[in-house]
Protein backbone atom coordinates (compact mmCIF):
# COMPACT_ATOMS: atom_id res chain seq x y z
CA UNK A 1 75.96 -32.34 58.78
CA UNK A 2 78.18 -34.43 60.63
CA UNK A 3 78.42 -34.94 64.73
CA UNK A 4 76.92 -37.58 67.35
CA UNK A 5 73.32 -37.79 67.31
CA UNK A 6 71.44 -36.87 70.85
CA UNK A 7 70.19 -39.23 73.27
CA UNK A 8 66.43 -38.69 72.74
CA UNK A 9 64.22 -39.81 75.56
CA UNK A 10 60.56 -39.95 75.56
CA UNK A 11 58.46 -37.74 77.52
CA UNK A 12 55.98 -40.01 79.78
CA UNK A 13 53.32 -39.21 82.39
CA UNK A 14 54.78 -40.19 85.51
CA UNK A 15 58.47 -40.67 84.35
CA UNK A 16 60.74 -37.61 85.89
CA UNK A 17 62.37 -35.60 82.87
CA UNK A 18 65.98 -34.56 84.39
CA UNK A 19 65.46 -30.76 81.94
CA UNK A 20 66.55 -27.81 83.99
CA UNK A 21 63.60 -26.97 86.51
CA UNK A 22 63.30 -23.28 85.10
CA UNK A 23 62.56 -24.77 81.44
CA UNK A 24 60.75 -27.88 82.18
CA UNK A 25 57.14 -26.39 81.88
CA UNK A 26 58.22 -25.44 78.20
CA UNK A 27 60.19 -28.47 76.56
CA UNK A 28 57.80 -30.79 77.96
CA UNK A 29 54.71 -28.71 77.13
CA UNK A 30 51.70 -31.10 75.66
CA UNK A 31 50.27 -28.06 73.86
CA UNK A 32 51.48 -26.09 71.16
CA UNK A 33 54.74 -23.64 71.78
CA UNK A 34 53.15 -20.61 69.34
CA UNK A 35 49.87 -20.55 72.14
CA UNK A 36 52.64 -20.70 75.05
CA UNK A 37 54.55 -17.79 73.23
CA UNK A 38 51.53 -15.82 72.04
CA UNK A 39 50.32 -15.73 76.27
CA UNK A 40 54.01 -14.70 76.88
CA UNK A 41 54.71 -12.50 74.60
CA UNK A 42 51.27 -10.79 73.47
CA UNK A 43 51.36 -8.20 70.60
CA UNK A 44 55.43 -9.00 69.98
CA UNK A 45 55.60 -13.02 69.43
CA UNK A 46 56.58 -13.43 65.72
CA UNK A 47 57.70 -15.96 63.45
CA UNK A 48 61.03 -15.38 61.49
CA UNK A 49 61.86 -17.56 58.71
CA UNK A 50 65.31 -18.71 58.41
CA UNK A 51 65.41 -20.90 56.15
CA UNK A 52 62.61 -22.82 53.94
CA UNK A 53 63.64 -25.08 50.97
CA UNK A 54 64.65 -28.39 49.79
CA UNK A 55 67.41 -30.03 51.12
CA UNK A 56 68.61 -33.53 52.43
CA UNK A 57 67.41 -34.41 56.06
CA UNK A 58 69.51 -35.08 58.71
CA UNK A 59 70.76 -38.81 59.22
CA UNK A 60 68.89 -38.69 62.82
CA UNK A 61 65.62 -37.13 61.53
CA UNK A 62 65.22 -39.85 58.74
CA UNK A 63 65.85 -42.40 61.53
CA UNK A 64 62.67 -40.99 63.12
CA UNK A 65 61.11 -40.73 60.46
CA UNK A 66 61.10 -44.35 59.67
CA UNK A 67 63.12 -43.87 56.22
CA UNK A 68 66.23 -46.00 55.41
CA UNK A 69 68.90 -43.43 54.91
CA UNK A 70 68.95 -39.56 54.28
CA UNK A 71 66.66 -38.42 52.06
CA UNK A 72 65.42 -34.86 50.21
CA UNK A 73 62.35 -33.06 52.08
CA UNK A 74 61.06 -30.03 52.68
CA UNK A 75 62.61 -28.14 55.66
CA UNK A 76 61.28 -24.86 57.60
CA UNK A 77 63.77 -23.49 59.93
CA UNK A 78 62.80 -20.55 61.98
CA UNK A 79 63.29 -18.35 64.94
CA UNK A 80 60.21 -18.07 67.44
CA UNK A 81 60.42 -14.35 69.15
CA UNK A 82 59.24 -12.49 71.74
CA UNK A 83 59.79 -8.98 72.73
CA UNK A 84 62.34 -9.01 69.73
CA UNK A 85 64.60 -11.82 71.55
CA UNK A 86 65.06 -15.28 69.80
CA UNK A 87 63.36 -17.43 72.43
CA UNK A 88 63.19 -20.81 70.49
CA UNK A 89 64.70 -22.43 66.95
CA UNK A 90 62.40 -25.00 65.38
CA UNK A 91 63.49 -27.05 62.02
CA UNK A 92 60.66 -28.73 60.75
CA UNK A 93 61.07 -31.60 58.11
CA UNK A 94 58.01 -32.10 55.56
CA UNK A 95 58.34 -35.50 53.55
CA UNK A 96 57.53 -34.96 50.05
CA UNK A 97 53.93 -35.98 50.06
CA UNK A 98 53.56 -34.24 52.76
CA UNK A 99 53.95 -31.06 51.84
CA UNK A 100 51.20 -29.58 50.54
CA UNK A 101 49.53 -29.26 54.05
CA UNK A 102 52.11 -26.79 55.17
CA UNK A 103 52.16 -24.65 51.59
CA UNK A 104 52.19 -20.89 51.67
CA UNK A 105 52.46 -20.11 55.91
CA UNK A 106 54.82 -17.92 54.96
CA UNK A 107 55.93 -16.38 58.28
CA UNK A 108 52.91 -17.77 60.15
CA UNK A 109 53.50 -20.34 62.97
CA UNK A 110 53.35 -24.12 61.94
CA UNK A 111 51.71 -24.95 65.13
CA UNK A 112 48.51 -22.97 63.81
CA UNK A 113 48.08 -25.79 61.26
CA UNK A 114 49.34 -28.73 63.85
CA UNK A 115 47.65 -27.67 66.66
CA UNK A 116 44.47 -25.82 65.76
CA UNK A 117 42.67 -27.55 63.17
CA UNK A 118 41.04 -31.28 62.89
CA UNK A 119 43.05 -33.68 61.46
CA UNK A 120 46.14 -33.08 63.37
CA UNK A 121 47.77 -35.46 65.76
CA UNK A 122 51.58 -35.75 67.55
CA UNK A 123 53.03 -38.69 68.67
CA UNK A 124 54.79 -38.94 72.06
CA UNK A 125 57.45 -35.93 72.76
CA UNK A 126 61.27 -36.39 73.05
CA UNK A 127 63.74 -34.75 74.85
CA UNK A 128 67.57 -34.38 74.61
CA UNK A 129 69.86 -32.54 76.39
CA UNK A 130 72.03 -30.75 73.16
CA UNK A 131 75.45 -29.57 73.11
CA UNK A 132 77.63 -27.14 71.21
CA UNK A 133 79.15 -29.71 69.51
CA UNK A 134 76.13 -31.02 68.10
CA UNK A 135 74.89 -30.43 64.31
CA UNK A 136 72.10 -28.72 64.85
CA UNK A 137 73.30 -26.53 67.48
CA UNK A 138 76.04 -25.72 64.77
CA UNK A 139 74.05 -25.49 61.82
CA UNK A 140 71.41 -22.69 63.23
CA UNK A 141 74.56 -21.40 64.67
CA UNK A 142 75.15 -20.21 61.05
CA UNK A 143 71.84 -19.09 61.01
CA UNK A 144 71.36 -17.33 64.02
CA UNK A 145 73.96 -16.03 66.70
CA UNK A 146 73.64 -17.80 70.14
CA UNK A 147 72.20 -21.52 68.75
CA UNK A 148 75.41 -22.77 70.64
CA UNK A 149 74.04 -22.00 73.71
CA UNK A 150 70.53 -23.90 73.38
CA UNK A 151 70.57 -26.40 75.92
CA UNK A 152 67.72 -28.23 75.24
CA UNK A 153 65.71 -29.51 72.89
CA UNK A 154 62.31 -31.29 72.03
CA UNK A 155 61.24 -32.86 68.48
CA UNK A 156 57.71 -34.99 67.41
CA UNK A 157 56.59 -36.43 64.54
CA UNK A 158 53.70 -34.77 63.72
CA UNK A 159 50.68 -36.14 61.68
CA UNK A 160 48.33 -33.49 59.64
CA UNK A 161 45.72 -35.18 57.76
CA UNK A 162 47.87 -38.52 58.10
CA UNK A 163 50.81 -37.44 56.54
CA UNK A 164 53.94 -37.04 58.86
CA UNK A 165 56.32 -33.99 59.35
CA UNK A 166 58.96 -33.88 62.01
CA UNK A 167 59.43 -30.75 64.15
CA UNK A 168 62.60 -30.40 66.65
CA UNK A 169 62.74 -27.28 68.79
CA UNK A 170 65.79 -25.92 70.42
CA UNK A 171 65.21 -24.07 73.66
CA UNK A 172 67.61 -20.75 74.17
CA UNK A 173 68.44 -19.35 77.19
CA UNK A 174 66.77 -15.81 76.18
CA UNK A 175 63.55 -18.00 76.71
CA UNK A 176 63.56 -17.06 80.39
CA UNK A 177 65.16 -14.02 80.07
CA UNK A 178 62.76 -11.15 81.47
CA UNK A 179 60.31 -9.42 79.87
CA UNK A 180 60.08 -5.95 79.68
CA UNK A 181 57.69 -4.95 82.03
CA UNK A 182 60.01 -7.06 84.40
CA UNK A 183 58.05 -10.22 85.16
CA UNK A 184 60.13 -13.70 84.72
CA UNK A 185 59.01 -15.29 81.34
């Protein structure tokens, strides 16, 4: 996973995030993505599992994560969908101890366990505007046709009964594509 790591900014009340106007209200979204989706989408948002395994982390994500070089974890890549259309790409990365609060979700939403439950808590958001020539735009390109095109992204560390997990969120353009009974998502 090679390339130049994005320019991550953090997401502050009262500092002016330069995302795209039409997208803002998502990436920079205090709440959880899955509710956002699930009002959006009702009866069609699913979760499809891409990828879930171990494997090393990224160079970047260790960085947040406070580790001293690359390292093995757990890592959940899926596709968030509505009305059948790929809307958003999340990879989560689970350290090693903490894994055992995200066993068995199978193809239910992370953000049910992050966002929903006591003992759950997210540090301050980060935004980054992500090219083509990125890694992770190119690795879910592999995954999933169109990743190229994501234009933005989002990532948090994420802290469920104290242990941390990292979850970065690409935004596709199909996210404001319409839905089908013609109102602008």
């Amino acid at each position: 996973m090679r390339g130049r790591g994005l320019r991550w900014r953090m997401v502050r009340v009262g500092r002016p995030v330069s995302v795209d106007l039409a997208l803002r209200a998502w990436v920079v979204a205090s709440r959880s993505l899955t509710a956002a989706m699930r009002r959006h989408w009702p009866g069609s948002f699913q979760v499809r599992v891409l990828f879930e395994g171990w494997a090393m982390a990224a160079g970047e994500e260790a960085l947040r994560l406070g580790w001293p070089g690359r390292r093995r974890a757990w890592i959940r890549e899926v596709a968030l969908v509505g009305d059948g259309v790929v809307r958003i790409l999340a990879r989560s990365v689970i350290p090693v101890d903490s894994r055992v609060a995200v066993r068995g979700l199978g193809n239910r939403p992370l953000g049910d366990r992050l966002f929903m439950g006591a003992g759950s808590d997210r540090e301050p958001l980060e935004v980054a505007r992500v090219t083509h020539r990125h890694w992770l735009s190119q690795h879910f390109q592999g995954l999933e046709p169109g990743a190229a095109q994501a234009r933005w992204a989002r990532r948090a560390v994420h802290r469920l009964r104290g242990r941390p997990l990292l979850v970065t969120e690409l935004f596709l353009p199909d996210l404001l594509v319409r839905r089908r009974d013609g109102e602008e998502s």
